[in-house]
C-alpha atoms as a PDB file:
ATOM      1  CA  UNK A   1      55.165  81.924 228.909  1.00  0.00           C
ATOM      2  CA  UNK A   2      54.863  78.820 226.696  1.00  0.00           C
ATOM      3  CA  UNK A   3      51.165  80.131 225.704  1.00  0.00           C
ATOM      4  CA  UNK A   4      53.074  83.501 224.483  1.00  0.00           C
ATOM      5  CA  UNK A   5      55.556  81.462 222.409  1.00  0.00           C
ATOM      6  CA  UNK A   6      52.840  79.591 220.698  1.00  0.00           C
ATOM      7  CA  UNK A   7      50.995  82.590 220.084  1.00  0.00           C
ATOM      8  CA  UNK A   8      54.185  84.078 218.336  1.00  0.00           C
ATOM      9  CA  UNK A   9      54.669  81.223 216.443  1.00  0.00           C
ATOM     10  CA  UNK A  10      50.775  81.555 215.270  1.00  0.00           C
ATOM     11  CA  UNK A  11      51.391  84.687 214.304  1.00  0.00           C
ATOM     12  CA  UNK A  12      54.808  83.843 212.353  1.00  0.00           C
ATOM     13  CA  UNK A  13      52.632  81.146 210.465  1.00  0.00           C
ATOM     14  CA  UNK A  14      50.065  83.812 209.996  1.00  0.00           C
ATOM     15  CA  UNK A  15      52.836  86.801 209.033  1.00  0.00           C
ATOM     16  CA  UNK A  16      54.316  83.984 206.380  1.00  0.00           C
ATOM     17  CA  UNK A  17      50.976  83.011 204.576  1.00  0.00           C
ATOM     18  CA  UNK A  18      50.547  86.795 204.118  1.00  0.00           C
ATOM     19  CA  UNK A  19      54.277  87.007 202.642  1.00  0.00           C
ATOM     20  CA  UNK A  20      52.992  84.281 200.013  1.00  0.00           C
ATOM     21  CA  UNK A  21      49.842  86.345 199.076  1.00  0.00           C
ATOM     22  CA  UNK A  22      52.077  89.282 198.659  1.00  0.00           C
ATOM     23  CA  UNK A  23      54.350  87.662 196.735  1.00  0.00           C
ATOM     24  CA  UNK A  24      51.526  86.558 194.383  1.00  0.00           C
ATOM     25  CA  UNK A  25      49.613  90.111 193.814  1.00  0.00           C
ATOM     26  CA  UNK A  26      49.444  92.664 191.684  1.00  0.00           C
ATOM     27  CA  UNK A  27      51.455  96.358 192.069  1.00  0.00           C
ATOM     28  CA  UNK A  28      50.955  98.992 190.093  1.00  0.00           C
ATOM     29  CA  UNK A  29      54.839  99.240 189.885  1.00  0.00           C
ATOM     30  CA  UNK A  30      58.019  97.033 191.487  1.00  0.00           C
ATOM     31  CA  UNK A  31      58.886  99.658 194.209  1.00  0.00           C
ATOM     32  CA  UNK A  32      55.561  99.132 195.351  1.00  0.00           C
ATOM     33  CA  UNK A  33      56.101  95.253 195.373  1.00  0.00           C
ATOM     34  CA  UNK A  34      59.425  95.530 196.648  1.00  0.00           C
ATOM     35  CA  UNK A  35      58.283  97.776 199.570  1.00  0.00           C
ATOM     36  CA  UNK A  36      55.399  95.516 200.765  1.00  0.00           C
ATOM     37  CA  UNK A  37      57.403  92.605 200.204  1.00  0.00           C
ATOM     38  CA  UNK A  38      59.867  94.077 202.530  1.00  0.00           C
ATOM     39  CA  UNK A  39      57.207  95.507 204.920  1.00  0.00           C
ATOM     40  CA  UNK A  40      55.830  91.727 205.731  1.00  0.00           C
ATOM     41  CA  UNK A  41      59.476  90.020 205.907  1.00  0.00           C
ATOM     42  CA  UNK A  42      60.279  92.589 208.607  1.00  0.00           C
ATOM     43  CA  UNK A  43      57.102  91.757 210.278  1.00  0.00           C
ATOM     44  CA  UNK A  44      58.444  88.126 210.308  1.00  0.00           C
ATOM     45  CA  UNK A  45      61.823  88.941 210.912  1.00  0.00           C
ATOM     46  CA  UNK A  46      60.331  91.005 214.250  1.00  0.00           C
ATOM     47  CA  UNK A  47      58.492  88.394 215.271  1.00  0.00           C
ATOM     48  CA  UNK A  48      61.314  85.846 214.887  1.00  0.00           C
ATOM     49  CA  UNK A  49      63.081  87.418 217.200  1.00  0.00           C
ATOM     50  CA  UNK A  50      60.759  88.019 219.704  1.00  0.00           C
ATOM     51  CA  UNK A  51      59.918  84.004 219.873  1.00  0.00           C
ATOM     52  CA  UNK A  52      63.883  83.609 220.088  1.00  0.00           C
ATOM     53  CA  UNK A  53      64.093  85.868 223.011  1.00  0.00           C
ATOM     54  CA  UNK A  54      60.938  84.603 224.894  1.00  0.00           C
ATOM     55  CA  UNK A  55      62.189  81.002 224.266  1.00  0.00           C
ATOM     56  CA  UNK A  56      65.574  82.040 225.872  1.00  0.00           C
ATOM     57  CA  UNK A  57      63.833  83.658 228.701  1.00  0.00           C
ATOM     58  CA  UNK A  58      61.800  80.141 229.050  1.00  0.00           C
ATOM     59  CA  UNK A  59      64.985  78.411 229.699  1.00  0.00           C
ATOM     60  CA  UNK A  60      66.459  80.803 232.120  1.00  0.00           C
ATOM     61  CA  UNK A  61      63.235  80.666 234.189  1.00  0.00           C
ATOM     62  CA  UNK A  62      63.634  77.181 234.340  1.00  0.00           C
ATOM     63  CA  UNK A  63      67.129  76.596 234.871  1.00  0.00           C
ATOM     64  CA  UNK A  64      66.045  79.220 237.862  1.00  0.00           C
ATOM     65  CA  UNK A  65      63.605  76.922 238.939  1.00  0.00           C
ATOM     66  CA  UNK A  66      65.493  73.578 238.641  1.00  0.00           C
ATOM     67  CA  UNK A  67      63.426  72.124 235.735  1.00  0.00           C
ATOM     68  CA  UNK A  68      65.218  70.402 233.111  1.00  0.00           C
ATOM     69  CA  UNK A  69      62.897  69.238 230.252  1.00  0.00           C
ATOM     70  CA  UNK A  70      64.411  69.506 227.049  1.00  0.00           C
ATOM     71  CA  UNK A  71      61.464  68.524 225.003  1.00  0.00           C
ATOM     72  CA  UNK A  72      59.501  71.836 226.230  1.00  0.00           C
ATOM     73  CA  UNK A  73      61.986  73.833 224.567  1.00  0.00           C
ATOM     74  CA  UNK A  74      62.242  71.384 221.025  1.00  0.00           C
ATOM     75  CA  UNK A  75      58.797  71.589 220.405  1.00  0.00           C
ATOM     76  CA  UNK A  76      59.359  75.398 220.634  1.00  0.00           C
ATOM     77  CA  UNK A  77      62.214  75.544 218.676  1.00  0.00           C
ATOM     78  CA  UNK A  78      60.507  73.773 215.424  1.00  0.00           C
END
């Protein structure tokens, strides 16, 4: 499970470089830039969420299991 958080957290890195680039192009129009724009910060936003909800998960399945080390979680959390 900790190898799918940092995978999501790869990909947030990955989904927030792209934001950037997007922010810095060209568009024929603003709708256009406004609607990509949009299109990556949801991708982010998604993505967020799903490495919130797998790092809760994380700590239920080891509160289930009896393990209580906090710095597992931090390093997650940055």
């Amino acid at each position: 499970m900790i190898k799918a958080i940092e995978r999501l957290i790869e990909m947030i890195e990955a989904a927030e470089e792209a934001l950037a680039e997007a922010k810095e192009a060209s568009y024929p129009d603003d709708d256009t830039k406004r609607d990509v724009l949009d299109m990556h910060q949801n991708q982010i936003n998604s993505l967020e969420f799903a490495r919130h909800d797998a790092i809760k998960g994380l700590q239920e399945a080891m509160k289930e299991a009896g393990i209580s080390e906090p710095g597992i979680i931090a390093e997650l959390m940055r």
